[in-house]
C-alpha atoms as a PDB file:
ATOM      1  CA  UNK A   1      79.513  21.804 156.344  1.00  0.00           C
ATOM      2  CA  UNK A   2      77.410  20.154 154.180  1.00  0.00           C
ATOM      3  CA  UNK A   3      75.775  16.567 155.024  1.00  0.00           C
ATOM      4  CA  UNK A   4      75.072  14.025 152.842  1.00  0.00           C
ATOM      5  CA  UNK A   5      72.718  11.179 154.404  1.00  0.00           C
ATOM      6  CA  UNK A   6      72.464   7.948 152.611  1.00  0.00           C
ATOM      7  CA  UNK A   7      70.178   5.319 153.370  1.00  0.00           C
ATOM      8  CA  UNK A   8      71.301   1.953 154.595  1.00  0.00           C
ATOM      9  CA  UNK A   9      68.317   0.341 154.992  1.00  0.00           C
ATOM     10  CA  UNK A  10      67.168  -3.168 153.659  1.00  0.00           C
ATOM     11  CA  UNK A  11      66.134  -2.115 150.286  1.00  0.00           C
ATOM     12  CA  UNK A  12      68.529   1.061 149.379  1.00  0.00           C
ATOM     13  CA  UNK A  13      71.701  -1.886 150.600  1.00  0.00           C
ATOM     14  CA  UNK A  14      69.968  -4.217 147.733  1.00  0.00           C
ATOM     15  CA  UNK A  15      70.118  -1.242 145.398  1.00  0.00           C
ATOM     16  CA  UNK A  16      74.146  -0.189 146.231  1.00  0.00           C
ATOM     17  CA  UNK A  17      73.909   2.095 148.807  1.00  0.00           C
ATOM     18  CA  UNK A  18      77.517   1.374 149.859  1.00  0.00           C
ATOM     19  CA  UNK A  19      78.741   1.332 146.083  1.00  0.00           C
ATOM     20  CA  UNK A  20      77.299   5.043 146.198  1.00  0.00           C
ATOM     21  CA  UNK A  21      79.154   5.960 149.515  1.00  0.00           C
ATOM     22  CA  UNK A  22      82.234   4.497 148.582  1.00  0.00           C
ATOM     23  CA  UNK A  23      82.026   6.730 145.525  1.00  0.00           C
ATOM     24  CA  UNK A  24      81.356   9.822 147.446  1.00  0.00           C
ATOM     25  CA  UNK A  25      84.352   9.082 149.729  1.00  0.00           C
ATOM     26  CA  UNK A  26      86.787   8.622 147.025  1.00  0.00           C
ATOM     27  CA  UNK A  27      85.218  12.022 145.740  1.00  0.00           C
ATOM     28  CA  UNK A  28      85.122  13.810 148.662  1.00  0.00           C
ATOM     29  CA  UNK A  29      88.986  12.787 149.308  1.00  0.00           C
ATOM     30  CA  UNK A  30      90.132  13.596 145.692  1.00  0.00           C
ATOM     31  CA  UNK A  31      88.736  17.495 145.891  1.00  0.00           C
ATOM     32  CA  UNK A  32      89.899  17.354 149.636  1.00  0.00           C
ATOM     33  CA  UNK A  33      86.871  18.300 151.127  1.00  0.00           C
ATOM     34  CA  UNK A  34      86.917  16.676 154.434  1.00  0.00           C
ATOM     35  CA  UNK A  35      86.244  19.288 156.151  1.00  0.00           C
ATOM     36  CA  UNK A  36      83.423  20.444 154.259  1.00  0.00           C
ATOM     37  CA  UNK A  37      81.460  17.422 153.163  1.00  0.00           C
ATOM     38  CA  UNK A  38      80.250  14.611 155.809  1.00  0.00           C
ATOM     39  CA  UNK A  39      78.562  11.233 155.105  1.00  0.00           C
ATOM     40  CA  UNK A  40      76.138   9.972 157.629  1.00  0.00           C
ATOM     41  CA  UNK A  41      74.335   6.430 157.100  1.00  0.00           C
ATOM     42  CA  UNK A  42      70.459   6.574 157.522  1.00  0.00           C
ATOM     43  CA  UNK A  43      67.467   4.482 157.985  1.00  0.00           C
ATOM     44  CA  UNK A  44      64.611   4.418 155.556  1.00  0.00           C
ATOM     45  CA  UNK A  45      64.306   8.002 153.999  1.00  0.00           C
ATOM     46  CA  UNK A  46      61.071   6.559 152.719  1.00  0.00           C
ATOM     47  CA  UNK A  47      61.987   6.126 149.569  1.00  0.00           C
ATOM     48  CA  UNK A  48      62.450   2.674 148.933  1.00  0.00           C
ATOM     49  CA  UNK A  49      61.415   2.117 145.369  1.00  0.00           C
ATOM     50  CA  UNK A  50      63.374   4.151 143.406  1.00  0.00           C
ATOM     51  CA  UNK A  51      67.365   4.364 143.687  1.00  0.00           C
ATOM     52  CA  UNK A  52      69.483   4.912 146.949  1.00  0.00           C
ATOM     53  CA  UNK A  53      67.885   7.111 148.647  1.00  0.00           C
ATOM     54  CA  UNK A  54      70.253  10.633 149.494  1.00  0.00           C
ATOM     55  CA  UNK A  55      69.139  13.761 151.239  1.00  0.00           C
ATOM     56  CA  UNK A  56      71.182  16.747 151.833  1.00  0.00           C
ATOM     57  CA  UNK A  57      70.009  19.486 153.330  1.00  0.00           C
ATOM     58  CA  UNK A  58      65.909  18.904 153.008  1.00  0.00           C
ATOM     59  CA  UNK A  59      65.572  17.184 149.878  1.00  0.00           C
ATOM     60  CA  UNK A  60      66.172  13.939 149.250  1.00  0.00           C
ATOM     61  CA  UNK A  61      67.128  12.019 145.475  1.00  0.00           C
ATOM     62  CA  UNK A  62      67.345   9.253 144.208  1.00  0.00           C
ATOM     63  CA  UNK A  63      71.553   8.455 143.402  1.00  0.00           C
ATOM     64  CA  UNK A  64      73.620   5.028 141.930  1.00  0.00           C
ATOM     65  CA  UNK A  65      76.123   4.124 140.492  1.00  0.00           C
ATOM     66  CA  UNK A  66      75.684   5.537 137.100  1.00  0.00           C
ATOM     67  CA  UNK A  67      74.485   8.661 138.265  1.00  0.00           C
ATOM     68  CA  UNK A  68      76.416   9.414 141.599  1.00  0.00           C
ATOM     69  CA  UNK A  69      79.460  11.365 139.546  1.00  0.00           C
ATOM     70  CA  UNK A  70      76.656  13.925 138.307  1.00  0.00           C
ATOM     71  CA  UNK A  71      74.932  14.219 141.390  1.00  0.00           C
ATOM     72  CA  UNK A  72      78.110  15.045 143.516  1.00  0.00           C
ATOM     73  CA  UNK A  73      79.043  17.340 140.829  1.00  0.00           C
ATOM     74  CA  UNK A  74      75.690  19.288 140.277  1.00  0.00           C
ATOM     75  CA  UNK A  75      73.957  18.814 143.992  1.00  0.00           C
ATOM     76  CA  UNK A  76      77.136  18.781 146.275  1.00  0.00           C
ATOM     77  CA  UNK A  77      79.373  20.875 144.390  1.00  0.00           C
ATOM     78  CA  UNK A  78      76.695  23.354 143.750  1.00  0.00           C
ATOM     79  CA  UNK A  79      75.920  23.782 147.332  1.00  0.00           C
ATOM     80  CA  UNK A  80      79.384  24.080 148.232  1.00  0.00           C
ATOM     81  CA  UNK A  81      79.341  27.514 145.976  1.00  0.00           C
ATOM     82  CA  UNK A  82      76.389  28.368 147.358  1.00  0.00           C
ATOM     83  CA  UNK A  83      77.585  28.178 150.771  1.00  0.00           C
ATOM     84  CA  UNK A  84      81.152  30.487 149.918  1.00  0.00           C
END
């Protein structure tokens, strides 16, 4: 199971941080990968001037709405084959 932890706090909600999990639940349900792939909301990732703030696994990047396709496909995907 891979988590994917986005930041909900004051300045990553300015900066779309439910635009970006919105997008990664409509992405997670279109590849039906429910039961591999888990969103969690999080507090300051400490982060907080650049983009939402995501971390999966121990890493954390910086994801919107232009960018959020590519970074599901290359980080999340990619992990997923990693983990087969």
């Amino acid at each position: 199971m891979i988590t994917i932890n986005v930041c909900v706090g004051s300045a990553c909600h300015l900066k779309g941080s439910y635009k970006v999990i919105s997008s990664f639940k409509k992405m997670i349900s279109d590849k039906d990968l429910e039961n591999k792939i888990e969103i969690k909301g999080a507090f300051c990732l400490g982060h907080c001037t650049e983009a939402v703030s995501v971390k999966v696994e121990d890493k954390i990047y910086s994801v919107n709405e232009s960018n959020v396709d590519k970074f599901f496909h290359d980080v999340i995907l990619g992990k997923l084959k990693e983990n087969e």
